[in-house]
Protein backbone atom coordinates (compact mmCIF):
# COMPACT_ATOMS: atom_id res chain seq x y z
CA UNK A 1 2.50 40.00 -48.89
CA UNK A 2 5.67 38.48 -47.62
CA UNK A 3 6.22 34.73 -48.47
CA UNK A 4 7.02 31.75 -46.41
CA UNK A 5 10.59 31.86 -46.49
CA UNK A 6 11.13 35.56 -46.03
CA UNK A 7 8.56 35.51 -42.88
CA UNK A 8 10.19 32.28 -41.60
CA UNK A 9 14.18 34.32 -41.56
CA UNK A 10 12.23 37.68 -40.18
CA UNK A 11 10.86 35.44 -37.63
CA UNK A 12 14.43 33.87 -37.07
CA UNK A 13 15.97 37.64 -37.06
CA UNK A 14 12.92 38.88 -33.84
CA UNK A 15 14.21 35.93 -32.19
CA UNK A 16 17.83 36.39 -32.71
CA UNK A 17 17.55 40.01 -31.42
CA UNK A 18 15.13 38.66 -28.51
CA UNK A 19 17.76 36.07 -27.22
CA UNK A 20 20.73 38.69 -27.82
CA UNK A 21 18.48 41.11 -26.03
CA UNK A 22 18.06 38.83 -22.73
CA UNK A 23 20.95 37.37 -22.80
CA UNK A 24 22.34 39.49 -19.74
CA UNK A 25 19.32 38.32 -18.05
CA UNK A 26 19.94 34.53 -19.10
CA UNK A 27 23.29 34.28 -17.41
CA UNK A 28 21.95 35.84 -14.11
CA UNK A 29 19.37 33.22 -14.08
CA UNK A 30 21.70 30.63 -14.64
CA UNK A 31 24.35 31.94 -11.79
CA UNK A 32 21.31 31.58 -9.49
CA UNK A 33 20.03 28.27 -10.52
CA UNK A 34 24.00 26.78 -10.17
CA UNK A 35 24.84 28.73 -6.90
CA UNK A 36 21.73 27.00 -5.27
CA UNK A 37 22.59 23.26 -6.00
CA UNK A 38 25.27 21.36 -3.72
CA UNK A 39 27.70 19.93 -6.44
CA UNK A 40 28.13 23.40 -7.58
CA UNK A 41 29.87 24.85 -4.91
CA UNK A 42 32.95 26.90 -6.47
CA UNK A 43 30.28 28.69 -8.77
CA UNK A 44 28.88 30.59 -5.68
CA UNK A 45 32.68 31.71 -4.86
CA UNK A 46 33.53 33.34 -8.47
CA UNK A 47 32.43 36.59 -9.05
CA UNK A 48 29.91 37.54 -11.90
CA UNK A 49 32.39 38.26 -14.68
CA UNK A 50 34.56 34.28 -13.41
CA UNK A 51 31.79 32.40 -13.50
CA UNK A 52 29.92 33.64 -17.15
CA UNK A 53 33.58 33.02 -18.61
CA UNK A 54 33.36 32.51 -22.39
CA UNK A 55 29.60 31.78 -21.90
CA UNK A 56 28.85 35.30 -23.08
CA UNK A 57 30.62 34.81 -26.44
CA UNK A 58 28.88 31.36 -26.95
CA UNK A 59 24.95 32.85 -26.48
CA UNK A 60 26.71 35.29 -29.15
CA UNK A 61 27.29 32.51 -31.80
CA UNK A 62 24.05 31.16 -30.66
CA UNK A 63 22.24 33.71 -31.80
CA UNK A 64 24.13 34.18 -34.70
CA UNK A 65 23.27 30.99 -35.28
CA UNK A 66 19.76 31.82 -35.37
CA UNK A 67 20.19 34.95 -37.90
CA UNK A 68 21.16 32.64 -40.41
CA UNK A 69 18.03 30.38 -40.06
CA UNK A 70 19.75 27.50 -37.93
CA UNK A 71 22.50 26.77 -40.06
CA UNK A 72 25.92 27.06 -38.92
CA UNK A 73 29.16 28.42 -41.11
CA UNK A 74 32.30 26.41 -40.87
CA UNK A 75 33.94 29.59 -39.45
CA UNK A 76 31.16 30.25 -37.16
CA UNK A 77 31.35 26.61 -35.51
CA UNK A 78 35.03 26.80 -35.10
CA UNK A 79 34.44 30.19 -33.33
CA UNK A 80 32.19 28.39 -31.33
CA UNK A 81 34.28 25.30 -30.79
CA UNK A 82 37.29 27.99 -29.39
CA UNK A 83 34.98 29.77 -27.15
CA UNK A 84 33.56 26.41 -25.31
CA UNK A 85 37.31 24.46 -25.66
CA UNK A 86 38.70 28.00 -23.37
CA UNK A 87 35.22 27.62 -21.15
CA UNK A 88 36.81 24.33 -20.46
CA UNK A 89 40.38 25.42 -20.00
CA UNK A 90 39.33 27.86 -17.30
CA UNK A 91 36.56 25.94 -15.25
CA UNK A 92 39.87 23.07 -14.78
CA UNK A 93 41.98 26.18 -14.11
CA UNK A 94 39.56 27.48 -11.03
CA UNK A 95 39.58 23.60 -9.57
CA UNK A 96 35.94 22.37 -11.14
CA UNK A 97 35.18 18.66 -11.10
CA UNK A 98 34.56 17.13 -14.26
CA UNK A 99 31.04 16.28 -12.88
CA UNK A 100 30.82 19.78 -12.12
CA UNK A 101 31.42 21.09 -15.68
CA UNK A 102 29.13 19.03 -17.11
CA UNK A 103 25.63 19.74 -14.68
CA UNK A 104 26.92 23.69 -15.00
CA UNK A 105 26.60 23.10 -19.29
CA UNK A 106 23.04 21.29 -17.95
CA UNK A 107 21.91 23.82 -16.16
CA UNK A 108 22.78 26.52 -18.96
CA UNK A 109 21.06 25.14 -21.56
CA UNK A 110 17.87 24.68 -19.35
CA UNK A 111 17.95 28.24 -19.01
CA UNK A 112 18.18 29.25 -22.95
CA UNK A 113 15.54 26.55 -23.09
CA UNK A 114 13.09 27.98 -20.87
CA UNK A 115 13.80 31.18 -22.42
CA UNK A 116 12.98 29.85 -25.61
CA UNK A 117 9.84 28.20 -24.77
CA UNK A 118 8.66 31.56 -23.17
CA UNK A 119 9.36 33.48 -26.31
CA UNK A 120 6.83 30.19 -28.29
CA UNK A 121 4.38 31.18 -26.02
CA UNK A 122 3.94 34.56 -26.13
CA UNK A 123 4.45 33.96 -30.22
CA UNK A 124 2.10 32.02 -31.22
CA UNK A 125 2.03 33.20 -34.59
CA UNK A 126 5.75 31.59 -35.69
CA UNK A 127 5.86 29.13 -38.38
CA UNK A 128 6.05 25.67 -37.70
CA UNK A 129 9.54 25.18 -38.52
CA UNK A 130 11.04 28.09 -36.75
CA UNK A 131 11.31 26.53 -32.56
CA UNK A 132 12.17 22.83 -33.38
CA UNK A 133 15.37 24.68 -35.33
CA UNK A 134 15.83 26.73 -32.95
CA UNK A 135 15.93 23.99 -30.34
CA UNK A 136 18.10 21.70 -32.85
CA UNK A 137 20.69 24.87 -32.64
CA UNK A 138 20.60 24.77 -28.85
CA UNK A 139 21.07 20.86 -28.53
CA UNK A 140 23.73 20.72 -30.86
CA UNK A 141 25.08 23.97 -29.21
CA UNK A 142 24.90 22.42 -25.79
CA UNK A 143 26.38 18.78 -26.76
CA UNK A 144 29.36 20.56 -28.14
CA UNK A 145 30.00 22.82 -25.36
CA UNK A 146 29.14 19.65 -23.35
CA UNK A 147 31.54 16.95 -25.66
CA UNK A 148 34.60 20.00 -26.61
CA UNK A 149 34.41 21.18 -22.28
CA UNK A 150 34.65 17.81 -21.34
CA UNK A 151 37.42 16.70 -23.80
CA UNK A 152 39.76 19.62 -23.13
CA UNK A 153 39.49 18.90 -19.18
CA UNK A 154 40.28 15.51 -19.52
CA UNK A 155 43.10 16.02 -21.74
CA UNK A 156 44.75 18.89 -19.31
CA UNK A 157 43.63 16.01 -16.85
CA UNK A 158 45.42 13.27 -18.62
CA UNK A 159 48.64 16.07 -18.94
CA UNK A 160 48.51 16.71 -15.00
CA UNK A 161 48.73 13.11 -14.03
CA UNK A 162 51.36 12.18 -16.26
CA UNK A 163 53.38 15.05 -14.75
CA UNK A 164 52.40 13.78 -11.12
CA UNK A 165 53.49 9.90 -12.32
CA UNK A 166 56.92 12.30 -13.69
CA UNK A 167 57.14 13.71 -10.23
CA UNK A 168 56.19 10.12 -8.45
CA UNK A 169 59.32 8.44 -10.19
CA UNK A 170 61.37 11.22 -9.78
CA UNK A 171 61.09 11.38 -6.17
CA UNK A 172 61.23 7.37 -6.36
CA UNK A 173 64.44 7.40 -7.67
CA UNK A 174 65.45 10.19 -5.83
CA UNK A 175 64.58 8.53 -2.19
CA UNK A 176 66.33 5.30 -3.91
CA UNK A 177 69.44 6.67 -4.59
CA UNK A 178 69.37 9.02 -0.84
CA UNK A 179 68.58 4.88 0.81
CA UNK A 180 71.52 3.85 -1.53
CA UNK A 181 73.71 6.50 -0.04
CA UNK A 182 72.78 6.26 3.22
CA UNK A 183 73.37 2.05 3.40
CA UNK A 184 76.90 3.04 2.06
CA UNK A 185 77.96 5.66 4.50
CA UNK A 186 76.62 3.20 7.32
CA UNK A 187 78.96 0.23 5.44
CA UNK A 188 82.05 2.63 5.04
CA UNK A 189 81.38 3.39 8.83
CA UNK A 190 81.26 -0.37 9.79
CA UNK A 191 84.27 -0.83 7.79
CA UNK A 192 86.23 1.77 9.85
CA UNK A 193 85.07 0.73 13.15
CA UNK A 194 85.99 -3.17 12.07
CA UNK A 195 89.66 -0.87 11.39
CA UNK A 196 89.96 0.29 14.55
CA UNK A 197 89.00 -2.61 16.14
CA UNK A 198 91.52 -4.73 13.85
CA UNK A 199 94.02 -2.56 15.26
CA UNK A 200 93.25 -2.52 18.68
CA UNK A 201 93.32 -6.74 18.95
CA UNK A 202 96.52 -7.29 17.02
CA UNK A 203 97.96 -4.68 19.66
CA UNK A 204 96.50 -6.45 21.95
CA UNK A 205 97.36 -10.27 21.15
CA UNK A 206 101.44 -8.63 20.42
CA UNK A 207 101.16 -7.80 24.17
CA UNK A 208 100.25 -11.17 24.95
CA UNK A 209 103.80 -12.70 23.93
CA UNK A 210 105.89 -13.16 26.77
CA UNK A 211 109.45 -12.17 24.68
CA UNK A 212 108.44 -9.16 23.47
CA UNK A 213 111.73 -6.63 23.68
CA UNK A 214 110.87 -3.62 25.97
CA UNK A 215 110.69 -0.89 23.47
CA UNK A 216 108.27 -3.16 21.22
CA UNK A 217 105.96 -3.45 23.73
CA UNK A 218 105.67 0.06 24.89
CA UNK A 219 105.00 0.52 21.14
CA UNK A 220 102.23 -1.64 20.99
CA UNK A 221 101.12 -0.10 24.01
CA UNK A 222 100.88 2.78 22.75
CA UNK A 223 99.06 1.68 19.75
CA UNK A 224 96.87 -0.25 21.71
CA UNK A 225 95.63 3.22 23.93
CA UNK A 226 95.30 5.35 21.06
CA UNK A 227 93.31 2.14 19.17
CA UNK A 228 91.00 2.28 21.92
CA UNK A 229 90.63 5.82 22.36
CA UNK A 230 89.97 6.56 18.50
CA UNK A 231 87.28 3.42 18.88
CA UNK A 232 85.57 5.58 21.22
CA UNK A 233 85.32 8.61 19.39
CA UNK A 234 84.08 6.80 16.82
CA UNK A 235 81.31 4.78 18.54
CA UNK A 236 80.52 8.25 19.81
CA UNK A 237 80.09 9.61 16.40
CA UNK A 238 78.21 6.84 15.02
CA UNK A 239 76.00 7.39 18.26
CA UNK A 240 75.85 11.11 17.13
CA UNK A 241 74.81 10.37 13.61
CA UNK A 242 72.16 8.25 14.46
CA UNK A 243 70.68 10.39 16.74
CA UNK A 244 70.65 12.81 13.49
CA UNK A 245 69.21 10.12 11.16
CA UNK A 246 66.75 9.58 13.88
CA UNK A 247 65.60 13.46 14.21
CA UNK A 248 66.70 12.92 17.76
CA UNK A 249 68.48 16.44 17.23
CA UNK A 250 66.68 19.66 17.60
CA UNK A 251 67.61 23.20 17.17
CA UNK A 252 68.58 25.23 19.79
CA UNK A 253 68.78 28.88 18.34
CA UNK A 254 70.29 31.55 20.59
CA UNK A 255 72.30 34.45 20.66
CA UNK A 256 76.39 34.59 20.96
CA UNK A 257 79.39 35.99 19.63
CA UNK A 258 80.20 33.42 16.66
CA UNK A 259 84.14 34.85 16.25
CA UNK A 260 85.10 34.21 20.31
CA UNK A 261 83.47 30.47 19.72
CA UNK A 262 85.48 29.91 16.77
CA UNK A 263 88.51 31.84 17.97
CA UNK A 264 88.29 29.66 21.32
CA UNK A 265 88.03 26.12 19.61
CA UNK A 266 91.31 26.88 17.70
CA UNK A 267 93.39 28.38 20.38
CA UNK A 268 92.69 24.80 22.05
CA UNK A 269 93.13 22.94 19.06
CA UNK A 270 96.89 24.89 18.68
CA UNK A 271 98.89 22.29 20.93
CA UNK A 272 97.65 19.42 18.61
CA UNK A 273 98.13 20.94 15.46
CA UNK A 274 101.92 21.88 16.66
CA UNK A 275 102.14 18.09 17.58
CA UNK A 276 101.56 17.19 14.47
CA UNK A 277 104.22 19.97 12.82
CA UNK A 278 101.34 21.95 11.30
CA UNK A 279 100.04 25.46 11.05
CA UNK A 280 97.30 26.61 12.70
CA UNK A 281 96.08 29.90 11.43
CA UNK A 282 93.18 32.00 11.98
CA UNK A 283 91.67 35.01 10.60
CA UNK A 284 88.26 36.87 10.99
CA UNK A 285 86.69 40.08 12.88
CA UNK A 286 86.99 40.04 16.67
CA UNK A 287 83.73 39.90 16.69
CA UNK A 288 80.55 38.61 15.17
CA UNK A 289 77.37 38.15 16.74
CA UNK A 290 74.53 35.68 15.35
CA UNK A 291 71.80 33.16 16.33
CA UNK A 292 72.62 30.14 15.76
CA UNK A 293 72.94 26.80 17.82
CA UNK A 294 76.28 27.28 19.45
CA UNK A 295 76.80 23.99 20.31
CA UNK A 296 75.97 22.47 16.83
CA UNK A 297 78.16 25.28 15.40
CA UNK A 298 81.45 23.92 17.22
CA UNK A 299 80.54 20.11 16.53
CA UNK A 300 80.52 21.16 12.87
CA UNK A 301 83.73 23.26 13.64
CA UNK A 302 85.32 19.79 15.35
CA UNK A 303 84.45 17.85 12.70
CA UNK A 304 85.95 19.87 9.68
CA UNK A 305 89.06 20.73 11.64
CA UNK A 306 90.21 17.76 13.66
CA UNK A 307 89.96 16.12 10.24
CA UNK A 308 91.84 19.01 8.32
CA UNK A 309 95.07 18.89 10.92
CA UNK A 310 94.82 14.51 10.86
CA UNK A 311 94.98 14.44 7.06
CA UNK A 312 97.22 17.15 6.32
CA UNK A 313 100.81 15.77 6.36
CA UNK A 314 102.25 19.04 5.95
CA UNK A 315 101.65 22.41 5.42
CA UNK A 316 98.80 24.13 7.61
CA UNK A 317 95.15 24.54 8.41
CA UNK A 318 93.18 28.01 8.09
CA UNK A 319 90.04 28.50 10.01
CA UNK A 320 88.77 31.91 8.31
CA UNK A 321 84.94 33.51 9.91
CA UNK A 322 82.90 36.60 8.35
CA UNK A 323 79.89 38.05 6.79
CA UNK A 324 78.84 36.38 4.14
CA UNK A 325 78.69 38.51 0.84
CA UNK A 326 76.73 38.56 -2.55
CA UNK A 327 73.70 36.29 -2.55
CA UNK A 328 73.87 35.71 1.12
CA UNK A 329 74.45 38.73 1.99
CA UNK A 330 71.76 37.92 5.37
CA UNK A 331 74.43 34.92 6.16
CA UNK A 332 77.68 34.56 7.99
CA UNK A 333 80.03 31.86 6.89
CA UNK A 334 83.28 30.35 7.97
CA UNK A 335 85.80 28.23 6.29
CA UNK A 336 88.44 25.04 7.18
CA UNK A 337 90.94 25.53 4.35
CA UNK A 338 94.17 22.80 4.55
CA UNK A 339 97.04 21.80 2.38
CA UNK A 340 96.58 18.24 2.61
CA UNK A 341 95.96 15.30 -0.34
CA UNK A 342 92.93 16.47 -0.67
CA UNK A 343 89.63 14.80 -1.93
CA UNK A 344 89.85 11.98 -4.62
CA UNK A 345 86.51 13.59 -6.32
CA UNK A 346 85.84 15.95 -9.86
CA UNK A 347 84.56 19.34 -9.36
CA UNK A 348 80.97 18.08 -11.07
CA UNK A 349 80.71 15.70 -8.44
CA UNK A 350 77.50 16.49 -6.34
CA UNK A 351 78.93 17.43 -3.02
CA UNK A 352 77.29 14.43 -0.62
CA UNK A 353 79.11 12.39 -2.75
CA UNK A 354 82.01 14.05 -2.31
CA UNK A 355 81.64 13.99 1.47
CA UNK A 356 81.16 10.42 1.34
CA UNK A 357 84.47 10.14 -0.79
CA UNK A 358 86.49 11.25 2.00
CA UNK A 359 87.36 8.07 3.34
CA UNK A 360 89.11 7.09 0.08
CA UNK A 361 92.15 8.50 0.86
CA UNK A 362 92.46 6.66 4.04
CA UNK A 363 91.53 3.44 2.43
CA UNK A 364 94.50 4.01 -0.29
CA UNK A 365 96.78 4.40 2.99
CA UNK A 366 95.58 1.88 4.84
CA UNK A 367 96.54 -0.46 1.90
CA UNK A 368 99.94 0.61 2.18
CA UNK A 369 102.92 -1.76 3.40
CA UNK A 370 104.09 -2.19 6.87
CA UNK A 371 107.46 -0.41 8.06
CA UNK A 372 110.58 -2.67 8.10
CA UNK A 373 110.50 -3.95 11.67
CA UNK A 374 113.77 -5.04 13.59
CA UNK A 375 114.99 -8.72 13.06
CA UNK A 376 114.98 -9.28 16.78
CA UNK A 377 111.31 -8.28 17.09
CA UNK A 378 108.90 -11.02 17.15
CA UNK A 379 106.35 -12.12 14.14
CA UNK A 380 103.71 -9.71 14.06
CA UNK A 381 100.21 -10.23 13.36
CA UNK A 382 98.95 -9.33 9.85
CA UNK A 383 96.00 -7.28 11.38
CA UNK A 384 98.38 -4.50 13.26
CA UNK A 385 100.23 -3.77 10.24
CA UNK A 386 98.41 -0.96 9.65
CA UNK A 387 98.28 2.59 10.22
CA UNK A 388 98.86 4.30 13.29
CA UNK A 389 95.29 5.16 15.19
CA UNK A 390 95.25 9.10 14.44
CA UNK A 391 95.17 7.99 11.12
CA UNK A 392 92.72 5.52 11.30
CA UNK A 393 89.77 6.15 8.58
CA UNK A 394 86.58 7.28 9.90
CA UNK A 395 86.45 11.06 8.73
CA UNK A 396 83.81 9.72 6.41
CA UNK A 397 80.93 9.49 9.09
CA UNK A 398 82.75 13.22 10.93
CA UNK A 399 81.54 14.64 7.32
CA UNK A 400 77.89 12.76 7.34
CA UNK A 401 77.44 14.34 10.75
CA UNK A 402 78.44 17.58 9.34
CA UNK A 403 76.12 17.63 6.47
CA UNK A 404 73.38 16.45 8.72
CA UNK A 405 73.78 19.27 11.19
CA UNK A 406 74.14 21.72 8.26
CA UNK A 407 70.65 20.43 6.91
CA UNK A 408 69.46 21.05 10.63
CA UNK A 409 70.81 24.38 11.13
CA UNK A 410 69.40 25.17 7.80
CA UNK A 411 73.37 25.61 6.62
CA UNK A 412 75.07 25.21 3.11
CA UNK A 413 77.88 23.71 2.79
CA UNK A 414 80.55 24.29 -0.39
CA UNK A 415 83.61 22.45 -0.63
CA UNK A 416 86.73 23.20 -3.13
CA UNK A 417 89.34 20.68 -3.52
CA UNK A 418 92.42 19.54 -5.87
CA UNK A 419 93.92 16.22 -5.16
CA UNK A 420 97.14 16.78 -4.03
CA UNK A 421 96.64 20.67 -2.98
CA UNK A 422 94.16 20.60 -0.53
CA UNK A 423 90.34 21.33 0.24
CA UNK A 424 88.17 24.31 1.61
CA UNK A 425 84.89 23.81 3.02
CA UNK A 426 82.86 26.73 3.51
CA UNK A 427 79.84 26.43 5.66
CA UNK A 428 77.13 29.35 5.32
CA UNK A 429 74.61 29.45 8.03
CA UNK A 430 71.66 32.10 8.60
CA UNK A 431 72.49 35.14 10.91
CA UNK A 432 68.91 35.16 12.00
CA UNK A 433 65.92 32.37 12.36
CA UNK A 434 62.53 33.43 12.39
CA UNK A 435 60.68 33.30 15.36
CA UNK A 436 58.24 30.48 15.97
CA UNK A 437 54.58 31.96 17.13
CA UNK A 438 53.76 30.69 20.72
């Protein structure tokens, strides 16, 4: 006759076998009883093989569990600990709540409870010892799926919002510095306009002396029209930029021949690039159509050129149009390539900054002395010693607008300069937008 402790492990090993026996039925009874509560509303989107997850592998040490009379190996719990720690992992991976997690481990150990209590039943014959260990090996088994599920989500929890406070400052610092930027392009724009108009009174109050020799005074007339009309163009592209800032600007895609625009803008430009003793070359195919906004397209054009011929003292300016090639191989591109002082900025230099650094080059001229006037002229006023209006500064807010209608036309823009040798800007644009559905 078999003794106490030898019946008592038989009767652990029949239950063992009975649990791993039903255990296929265990986890369909606990899919059901989670797909048909409310707070457990992801579990009734994962398939069968998603939702059991490790689960499967945890019953396993479970009923290993019970094999070896209800106590637990040091290798076996750290299997166990792995298999409920990855349970976790992947229940934060498919978006569960933490709330969520924790009534799904409720409502599986319900299920091996009931499951248990059935086999009691229809066992009456078990020793006394053998269901409240095998319900000790469930409740422990169920408080450390419970405590090692719960712990791993709110660590990955902890590790997600840390990266979202990363990403918070980040973007903090990032919309700091763009505010930062932008208050200084507006400043170096209010500085040139307070330029021009600088220039335009001291013209103005020269006019006003009554012995001013003839030629003087048609100089200072002169100075005084060209004053006024650079003042305009640059109230107009202050006007123009904050229209952009605004979003006042919208895209106007369409189809045209992108060479003949280009081709146009500099055969009209010629006659003030020859004024100025200057080059004017150009080079592309005779044709190249793309959809683009045309109109944005030649302000972009203005800008980069009517700066290129006013700062270049000698030499030339290049307009050169194409295909792109390489990585934008879907792109067209053309370029604004001059032989003037180029721009006072490294080549690591982020490239808004370098746009904004235009305007130092004007501000080193504008500090420059006055030329020796005659002895017979009269005392000039301080404020019109300056430079003559086409070289007023102001190309600083002509390259904001650029860079703001590049963003718009969903451009790049790539400059190359050397103090002293020149710059290139290159300005890639799409040769196609996608259509928007109606």
């Amino acid at each position: 006759m078999m003794d106490t402790t030898e019946n008592v492990r038989a009767q652990f090993s029949a239950l063992a076998d009975h649990m791993g026996e039903q255990r296929d039925a265990i986890l369909q009874h606990w899919r059901l009883a989670a797909a048909n509560v409310g707070d457990l509303a992801i579990a009734s989107s994962l398939t069968r093989q998603q939702f059991n997850d490790h689960i499967p592998g945890v019953i396993v040490a479970f009923v290993r569990t019970l094999r070896a009379a209800g106590e637990v190996s040091k290798q076996s719990l750290r299997r166990e600990k792995e298999q409920v720690t990855e349970h976790g992992l992947q229940r934060w991976q498919q978006g569960y709540q933490l709330h969520e997690l924790a009534s799904e481990w409720g409502y599986l150990q319900i299920c091996l409870m009931e499951e248990l209590e059935s086999y009691a039943m229809n066992h009456p014959e078990l020793e006394s010892s053998v269901m409240p260990t095998a319900r000790r090996a469930l409740a422990r088994l169920c408080w450390d799926g419970i405590a090692e599920s719960t712990e791993q989500y709110w660590r990955l929890h902890q590790t997600e919002a840390a990266g979202n406070v990363r990403d918070l400052e980040q973007a903090l610092a990032t919309l700091n510095e763009l505010e930062r930027a932008r208050a200084e392009a507006w400043r170096e724009a209010a500085h040139d306009l307070k330029g021009s108009v600088t220039v335009v009174k001291g013209a103005a109050s020269v006019l006003e002396i009554d012995d001013v020799p003839e030629p003087v005074r048609l100089q200072f007339f002169d100075r005084l029209q060209k004053g006024v009309s650079s003042l305009h163009e640059m109230l107009n592209d202050l006007m123009s930029l904050a229209r952009l800032e605004a979003g006042h600007e919208q895209r106007v895609v369409t189809t045209f021949d992108a060479a003949s625009l280009l081709a146009e803008f500099c055969a009209a430009s010629l006659p003030l690039a020859r004024e100025r003793g200057l080059r004017l070359e150009m080079q592309g195919p005779d044709s190249l159509v793309v959809e683009g906004d045309r109109a944005k397209i030649q302000r972009i054009l203005q800008n980069l050129l009517l700066n290129a011929i006013k700062y270049t003292p000698r030499g030339g300016v290049a307009v050169i149009w194409g295909a792109a090639k390489g990585q934008h191989a879907a792109s067209w591109m053309f370029c604004v390539q001059d032989t003037g002082p180029g721009l006072n900025a490294g080549s690591d230099t982020p490239l808004a900054h370098q746009l904004h650094e235009a305007t130092q080059v004007a501000r080193e001229l504008d500090d420059a002395p006055a030329a020796h006037q005659s002895a017979h002229a009269p005392t000039v006023p301080a404020q019109s010693r300056t430079l003559p209006p086409e070289q007023m500064p102001g190309e600083g807010v002509g390259l904001t607008i650029v860079k703001r209608l590049c963003e718009l036309l969903d451009a790049s823009i790539e400059l190359q300069t050397s103090p002293g040798k020149g710059s290139t800007f290159r300005v890639i644009l799409p040769r196609s937008y996608a259509r928007k559905a109606s």
